[in-house]
PDB file of N, CA and C in Angstrom:
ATOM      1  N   UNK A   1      21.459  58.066   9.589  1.00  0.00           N
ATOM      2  CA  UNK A   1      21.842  57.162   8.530  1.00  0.00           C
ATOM      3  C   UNK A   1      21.012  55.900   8.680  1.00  0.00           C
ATOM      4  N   UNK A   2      20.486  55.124   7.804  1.00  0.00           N
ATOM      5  CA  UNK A   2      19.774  54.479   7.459  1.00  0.00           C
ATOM      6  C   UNK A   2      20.767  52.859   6.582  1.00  0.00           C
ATOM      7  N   UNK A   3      20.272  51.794   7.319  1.00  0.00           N
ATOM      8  CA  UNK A   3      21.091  50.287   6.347  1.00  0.00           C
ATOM      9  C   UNK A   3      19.766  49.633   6.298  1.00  0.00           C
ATOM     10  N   UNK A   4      19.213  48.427   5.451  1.00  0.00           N
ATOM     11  CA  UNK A   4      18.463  47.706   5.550  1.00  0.00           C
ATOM     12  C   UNK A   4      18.507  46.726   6.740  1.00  0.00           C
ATOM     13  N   UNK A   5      17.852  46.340   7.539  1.00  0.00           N
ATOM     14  CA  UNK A   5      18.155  45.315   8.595  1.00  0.00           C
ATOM     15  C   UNK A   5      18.707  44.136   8.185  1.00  0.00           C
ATOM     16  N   UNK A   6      18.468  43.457   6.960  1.00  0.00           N
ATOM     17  CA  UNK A   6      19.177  42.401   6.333  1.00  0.00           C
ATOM     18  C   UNK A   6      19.381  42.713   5.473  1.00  0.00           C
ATOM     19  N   UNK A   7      20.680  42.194   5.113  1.00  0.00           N
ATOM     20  CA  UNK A   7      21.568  41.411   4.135  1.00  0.00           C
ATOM     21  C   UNK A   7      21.891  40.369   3.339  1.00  0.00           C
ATOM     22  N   UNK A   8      21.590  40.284   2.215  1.00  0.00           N
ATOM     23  CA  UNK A   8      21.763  39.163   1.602  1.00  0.00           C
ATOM     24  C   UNK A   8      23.061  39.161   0.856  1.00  0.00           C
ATOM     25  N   UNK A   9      23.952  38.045   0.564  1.00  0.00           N
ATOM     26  CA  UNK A   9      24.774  38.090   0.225  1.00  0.00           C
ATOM     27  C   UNK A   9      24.538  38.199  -1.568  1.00  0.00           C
ATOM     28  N   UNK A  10      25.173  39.056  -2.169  1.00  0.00           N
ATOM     29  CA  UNK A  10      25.309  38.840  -3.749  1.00  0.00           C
ATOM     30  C   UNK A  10      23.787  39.970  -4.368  1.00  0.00           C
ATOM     31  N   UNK A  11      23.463  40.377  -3.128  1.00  0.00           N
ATOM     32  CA  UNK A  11      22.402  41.256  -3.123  1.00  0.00           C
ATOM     33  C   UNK A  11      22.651  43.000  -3.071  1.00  0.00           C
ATOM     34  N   UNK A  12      22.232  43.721  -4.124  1.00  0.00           N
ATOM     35  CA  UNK A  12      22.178  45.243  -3.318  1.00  0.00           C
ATOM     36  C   UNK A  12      21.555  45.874  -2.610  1.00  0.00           C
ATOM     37  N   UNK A  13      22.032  46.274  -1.223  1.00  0.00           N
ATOM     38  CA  UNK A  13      21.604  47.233  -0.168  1.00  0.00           C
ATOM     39  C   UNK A  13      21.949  48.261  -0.241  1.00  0.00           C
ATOM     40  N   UNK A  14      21.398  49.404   0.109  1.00  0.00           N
ATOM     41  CA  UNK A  14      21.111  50.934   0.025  1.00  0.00           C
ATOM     42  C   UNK A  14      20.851  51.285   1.220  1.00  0.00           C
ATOM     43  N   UNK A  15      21.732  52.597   1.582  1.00  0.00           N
ATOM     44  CA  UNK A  15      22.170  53.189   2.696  1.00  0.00           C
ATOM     45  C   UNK A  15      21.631  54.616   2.136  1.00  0.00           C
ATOM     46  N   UNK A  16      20.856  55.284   3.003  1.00  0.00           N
ATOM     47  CA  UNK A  16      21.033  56.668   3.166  1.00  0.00           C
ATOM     48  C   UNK A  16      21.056  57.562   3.999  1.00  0.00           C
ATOM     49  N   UNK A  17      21.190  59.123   4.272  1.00  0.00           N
ATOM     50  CA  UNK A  17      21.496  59.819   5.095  1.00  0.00           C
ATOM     51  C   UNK A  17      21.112  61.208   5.033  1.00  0.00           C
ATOM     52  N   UNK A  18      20.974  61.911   5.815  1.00  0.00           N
ATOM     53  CA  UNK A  18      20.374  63.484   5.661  1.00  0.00           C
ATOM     54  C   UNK A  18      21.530  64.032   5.085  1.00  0.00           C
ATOM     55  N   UNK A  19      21.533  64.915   3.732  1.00  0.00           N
ATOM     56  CA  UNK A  19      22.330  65.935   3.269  1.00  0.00           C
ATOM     57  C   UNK A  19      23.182  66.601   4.105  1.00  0.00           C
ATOM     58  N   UNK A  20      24.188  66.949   3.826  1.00  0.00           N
ATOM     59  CA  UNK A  20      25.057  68.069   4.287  1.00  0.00           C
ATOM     60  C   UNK A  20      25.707  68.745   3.030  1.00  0.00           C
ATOM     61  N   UNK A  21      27.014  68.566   3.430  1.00  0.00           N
ATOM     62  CA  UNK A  21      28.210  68.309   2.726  1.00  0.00           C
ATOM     63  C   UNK A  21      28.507  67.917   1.914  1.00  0.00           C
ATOM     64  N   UNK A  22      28.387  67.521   0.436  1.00  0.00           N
ATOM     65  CA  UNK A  22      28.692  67.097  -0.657  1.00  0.00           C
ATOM     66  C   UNK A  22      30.438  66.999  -1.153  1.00  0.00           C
ATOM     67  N   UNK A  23      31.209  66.041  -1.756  1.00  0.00           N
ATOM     68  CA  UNK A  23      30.866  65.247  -1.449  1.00  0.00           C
ATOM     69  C   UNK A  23      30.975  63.739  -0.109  1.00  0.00           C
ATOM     70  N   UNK A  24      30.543  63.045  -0.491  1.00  0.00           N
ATOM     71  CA  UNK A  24      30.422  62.290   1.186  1.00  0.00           C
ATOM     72  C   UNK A  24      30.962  60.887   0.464  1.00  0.00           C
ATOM     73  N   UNK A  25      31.444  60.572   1.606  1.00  0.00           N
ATOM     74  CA  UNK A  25      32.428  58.839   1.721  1.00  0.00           C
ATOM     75  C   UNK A  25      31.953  57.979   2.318  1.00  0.00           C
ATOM     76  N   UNK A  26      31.735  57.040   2.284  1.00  0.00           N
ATOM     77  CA  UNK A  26      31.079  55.832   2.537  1.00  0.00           C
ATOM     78  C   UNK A  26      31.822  54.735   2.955  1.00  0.00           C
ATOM     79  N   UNK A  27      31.968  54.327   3.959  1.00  0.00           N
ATOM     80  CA  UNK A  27      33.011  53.081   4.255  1.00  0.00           C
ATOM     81  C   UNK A  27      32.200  51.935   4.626  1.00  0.00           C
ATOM     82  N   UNK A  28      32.206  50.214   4.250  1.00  0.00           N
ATOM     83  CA  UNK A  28      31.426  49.441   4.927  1.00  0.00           C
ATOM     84  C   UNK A  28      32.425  48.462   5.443  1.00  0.00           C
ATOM     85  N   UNK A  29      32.468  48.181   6.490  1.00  0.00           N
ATOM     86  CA  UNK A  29      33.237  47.111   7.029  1.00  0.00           C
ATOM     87  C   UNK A  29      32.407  46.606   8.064  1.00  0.00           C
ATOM     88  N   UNK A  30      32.849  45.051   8.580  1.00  0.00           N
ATOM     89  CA  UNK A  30      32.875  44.157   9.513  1.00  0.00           C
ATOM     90  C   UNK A  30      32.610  44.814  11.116  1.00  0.00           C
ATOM     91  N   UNK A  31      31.835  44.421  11.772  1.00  0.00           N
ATOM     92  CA  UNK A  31      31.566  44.921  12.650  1.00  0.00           C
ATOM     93  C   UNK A  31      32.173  44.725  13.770  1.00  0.00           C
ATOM     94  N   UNK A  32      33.075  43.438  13.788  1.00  0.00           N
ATOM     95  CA  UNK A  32      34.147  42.618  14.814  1.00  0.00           C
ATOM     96  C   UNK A  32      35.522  43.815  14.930  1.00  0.00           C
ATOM     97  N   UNK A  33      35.536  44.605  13.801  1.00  0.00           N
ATOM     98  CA  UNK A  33      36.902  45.276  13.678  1.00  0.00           C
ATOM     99  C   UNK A  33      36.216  46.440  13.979  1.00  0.00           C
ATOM    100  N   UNK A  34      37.328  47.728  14.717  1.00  0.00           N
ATOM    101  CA  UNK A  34      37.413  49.211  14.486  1.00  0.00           C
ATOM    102  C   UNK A  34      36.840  49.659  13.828  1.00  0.00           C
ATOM    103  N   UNK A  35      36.166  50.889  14.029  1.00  0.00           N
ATOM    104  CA  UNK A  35      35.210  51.771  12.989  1.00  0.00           C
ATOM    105  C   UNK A  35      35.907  52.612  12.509  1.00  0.00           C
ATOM    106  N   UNK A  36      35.556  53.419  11.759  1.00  0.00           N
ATOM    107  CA  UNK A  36      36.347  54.795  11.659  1.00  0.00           C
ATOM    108  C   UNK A  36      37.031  54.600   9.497  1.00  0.00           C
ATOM    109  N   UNK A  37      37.347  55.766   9.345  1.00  0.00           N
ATOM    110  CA  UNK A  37      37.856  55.522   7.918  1.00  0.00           C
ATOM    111  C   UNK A  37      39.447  55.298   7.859  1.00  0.00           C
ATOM    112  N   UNK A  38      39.535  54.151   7.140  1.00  0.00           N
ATOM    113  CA  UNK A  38      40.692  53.367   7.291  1.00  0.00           C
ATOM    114  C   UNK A  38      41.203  53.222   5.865  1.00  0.00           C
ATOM    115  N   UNK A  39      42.271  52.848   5.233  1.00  0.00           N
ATOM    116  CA  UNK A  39      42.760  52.241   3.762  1.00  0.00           C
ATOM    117  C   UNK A  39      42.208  51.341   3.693  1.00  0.00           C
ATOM    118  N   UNK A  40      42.136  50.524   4.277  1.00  0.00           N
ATOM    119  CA  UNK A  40      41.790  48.869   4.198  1.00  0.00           C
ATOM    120  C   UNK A  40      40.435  48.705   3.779  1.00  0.00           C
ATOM    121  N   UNK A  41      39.517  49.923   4.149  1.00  0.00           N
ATOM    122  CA  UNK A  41      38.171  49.590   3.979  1.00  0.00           C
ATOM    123  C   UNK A  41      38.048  50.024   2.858  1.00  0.00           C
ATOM    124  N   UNK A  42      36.640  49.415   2.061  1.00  0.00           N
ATOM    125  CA  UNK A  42      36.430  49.911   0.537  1.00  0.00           C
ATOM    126  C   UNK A  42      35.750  51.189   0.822  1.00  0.00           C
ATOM    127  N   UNK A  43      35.961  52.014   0.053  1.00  0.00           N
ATOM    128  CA  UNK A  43      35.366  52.943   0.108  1.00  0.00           C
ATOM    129  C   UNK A  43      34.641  53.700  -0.836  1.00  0.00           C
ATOM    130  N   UNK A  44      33.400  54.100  -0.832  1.00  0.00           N
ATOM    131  CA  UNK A  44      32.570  54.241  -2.039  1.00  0.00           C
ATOM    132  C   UNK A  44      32.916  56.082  -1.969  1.00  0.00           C
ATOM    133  N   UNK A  45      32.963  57.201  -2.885  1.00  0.00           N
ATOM    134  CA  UNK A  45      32.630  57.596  -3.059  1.00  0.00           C
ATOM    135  C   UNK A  45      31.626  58.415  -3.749  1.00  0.00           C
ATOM    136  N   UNK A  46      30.625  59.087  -3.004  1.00  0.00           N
ATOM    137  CA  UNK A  46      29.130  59.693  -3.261  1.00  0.00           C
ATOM    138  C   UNK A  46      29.293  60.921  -3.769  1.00  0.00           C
ATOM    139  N   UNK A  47      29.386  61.458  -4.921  1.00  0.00           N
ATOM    140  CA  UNK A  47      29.641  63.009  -5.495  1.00  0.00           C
ATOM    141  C   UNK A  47      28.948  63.830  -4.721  1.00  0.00           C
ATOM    142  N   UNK A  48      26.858  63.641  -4.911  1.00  0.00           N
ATOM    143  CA  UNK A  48      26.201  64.930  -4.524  1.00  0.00           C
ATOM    144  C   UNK A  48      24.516  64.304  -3.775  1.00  0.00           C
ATOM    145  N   UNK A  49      24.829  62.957  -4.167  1.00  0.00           N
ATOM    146  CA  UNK A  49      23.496  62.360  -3.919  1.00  0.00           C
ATOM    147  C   UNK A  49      23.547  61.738  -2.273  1.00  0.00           C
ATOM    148  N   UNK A  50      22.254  61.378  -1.472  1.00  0.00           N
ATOM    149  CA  UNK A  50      22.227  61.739  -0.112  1.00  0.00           C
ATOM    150  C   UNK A  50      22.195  59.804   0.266  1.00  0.00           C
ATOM    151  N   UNK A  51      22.571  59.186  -0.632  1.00  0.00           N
ATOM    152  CA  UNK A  51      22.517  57.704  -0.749  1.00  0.00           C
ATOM    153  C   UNK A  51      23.521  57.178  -1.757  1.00  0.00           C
ATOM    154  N   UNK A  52      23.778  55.602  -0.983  1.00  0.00           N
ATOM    155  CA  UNK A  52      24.305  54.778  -2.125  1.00  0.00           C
ATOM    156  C   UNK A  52      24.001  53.400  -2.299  1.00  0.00           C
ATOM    157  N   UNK A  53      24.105  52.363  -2.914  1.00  0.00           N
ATOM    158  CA  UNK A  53      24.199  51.299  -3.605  1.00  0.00           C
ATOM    159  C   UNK A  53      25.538  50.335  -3.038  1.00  0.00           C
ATOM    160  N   UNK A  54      25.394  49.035  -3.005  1.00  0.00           N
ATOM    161  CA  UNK A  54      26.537  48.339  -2.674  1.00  0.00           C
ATOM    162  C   UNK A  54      26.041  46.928  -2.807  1.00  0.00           C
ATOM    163  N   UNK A  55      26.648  46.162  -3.836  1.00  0.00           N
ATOM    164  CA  UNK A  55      26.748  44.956  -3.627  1.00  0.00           C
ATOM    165  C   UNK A  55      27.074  44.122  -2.579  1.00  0.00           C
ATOM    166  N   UNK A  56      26.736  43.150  -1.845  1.00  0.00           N
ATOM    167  CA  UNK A  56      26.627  42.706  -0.762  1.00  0.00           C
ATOM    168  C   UNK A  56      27.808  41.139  -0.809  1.00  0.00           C
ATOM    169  N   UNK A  57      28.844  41.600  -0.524  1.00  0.00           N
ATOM    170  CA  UNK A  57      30.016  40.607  -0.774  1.00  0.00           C
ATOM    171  C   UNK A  57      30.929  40.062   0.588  1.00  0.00           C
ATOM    172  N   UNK A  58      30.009  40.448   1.164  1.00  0.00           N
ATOM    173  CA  UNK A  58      30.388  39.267   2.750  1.00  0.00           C
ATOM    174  C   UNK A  58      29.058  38.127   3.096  1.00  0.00           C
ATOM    175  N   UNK A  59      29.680  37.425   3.621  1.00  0.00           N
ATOM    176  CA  UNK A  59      29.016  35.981   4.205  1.00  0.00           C
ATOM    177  C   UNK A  59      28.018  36.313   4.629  1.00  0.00           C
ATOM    178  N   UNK A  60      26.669  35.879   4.657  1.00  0.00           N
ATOM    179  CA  UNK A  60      25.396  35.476   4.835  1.00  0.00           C
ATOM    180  C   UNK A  60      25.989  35.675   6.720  1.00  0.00           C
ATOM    181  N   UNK A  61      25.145  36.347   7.959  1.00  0.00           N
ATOM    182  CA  UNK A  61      25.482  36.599   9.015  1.00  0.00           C
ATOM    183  C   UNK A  61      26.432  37.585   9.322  1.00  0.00           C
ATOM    184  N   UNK A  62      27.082  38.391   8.614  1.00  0.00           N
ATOM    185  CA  UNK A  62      28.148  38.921   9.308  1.00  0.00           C
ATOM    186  C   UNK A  62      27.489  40.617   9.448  1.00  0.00           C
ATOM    187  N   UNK A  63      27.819  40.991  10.739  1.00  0.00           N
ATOM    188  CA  UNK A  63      27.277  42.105  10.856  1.00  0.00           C
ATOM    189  C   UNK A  63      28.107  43.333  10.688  1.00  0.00           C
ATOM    190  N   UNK A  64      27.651  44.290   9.710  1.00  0.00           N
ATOM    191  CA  UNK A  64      28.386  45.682   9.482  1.00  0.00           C
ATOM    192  C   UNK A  64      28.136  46.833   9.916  1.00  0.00           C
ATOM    193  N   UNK A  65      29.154  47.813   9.904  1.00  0.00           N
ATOM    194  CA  UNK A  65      29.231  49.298  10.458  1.00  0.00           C
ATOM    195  C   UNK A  65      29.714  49.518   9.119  1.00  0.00           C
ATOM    196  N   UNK A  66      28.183  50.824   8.964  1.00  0.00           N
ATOM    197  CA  UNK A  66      28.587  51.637   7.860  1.00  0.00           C
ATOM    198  C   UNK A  66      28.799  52.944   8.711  1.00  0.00           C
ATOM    199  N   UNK A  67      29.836  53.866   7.883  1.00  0.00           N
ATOM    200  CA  UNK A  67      29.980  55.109   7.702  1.00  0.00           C
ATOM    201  C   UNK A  67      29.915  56.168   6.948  1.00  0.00           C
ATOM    202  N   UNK A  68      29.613  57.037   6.834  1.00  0.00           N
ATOM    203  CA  UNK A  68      29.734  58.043   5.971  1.00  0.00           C
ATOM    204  C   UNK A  68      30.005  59.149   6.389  1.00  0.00           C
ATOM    205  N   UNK A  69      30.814  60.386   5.642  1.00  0.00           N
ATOM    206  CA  UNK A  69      31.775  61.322   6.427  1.00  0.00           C
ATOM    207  C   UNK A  69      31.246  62.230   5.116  1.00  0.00           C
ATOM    208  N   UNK A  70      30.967  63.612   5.766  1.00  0.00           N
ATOM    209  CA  UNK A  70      30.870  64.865   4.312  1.00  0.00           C
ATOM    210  C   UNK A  70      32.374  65.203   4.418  1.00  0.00           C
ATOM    211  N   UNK A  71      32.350  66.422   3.744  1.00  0.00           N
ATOM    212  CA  UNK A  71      33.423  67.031   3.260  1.00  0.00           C
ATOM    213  C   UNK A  71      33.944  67.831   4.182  1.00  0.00           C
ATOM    214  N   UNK A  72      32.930  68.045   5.365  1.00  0.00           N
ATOM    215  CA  UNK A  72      33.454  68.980   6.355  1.00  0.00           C
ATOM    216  C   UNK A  72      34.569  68.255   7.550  1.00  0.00           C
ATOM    217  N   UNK A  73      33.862  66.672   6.880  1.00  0.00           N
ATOM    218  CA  UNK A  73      34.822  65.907   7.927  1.00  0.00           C
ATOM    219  C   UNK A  73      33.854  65.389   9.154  1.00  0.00           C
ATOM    220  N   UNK A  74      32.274  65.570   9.290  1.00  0.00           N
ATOM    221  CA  UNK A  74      31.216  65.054   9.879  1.00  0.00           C
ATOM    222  C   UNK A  74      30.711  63.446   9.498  1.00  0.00           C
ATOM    223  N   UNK A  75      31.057  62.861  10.782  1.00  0.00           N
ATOM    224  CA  UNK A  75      30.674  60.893  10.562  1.00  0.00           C
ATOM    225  C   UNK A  75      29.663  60.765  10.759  1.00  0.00           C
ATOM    226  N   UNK A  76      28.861  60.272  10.200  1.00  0.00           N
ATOM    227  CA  UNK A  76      27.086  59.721  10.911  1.00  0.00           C
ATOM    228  C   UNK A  76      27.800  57.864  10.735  1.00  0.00           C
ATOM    229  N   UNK A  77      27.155  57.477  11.205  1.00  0.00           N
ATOM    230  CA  UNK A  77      27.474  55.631  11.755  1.00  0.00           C
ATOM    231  C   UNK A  77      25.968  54.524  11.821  1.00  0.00           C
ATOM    232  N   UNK A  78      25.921  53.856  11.431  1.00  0.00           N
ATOM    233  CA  UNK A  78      25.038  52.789  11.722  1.00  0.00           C
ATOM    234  C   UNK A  78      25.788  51.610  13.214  1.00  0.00           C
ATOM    235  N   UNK A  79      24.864  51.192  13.731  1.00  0.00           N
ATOM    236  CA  UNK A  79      25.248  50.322  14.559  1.00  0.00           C
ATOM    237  C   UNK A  79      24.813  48.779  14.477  1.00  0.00           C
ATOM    238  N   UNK A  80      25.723  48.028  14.588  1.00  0.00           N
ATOM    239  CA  UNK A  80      25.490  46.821  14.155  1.00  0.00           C
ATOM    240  C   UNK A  80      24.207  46.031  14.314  1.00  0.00           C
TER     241      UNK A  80
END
C-alpha cells in the first residue's frame, strides 16, 4: 500500500494498493490512536478499483495510518 509522504490539509491524497479482493475498505485515522477497523473511523468504501481519493481534513502535521481490508478480510497498512 502506497500514501503520499505529505499531506496537505484541504488537499486530495491518493492511496493505492495491489488488487485482490474486490470490494476493499479503506480506513484513515490518526496515528496517536489504535489501528485496525473501528466505527469511529471514516470509512471509504472502494467497489472494484485498486485506489482511492480523500480529502485531507486533519491539521497540517498530524501523522496517519491508513488501512485497507478486501473482502476476504486481508489488511495491508501504511506506517506512519
Amino acid at each position: 500500500m502506497t500514501k503520499q509522504d505529505t499531506l496537505s490539509q484541504c488537499n486530495t491524497a491518493t492511496f493505492t494498493w495491489t488488487s485482490t479482493y474486490a470490494p476493499y475498505y479503506l480506513t484513515i485515522h490518526n496515528s496517536a490512536t489504535p489501528s485496525g477497523f473501528d466505527s469511529q473511523d471514516s470509512m471509504i468504501i472502494v467497489p472494484e478499483s485498486n485506489s482511492a481519493s480523500w480529502v485531507v481534513d486533519l491539521t497540517s502535521g498530524t501523522e496517519i495510518t491508513v488501512n485497507v481490508m478486501d473482502s476476504a478480510g486481508e489488511v495491508a497498512q501504511t506506517s506512519p
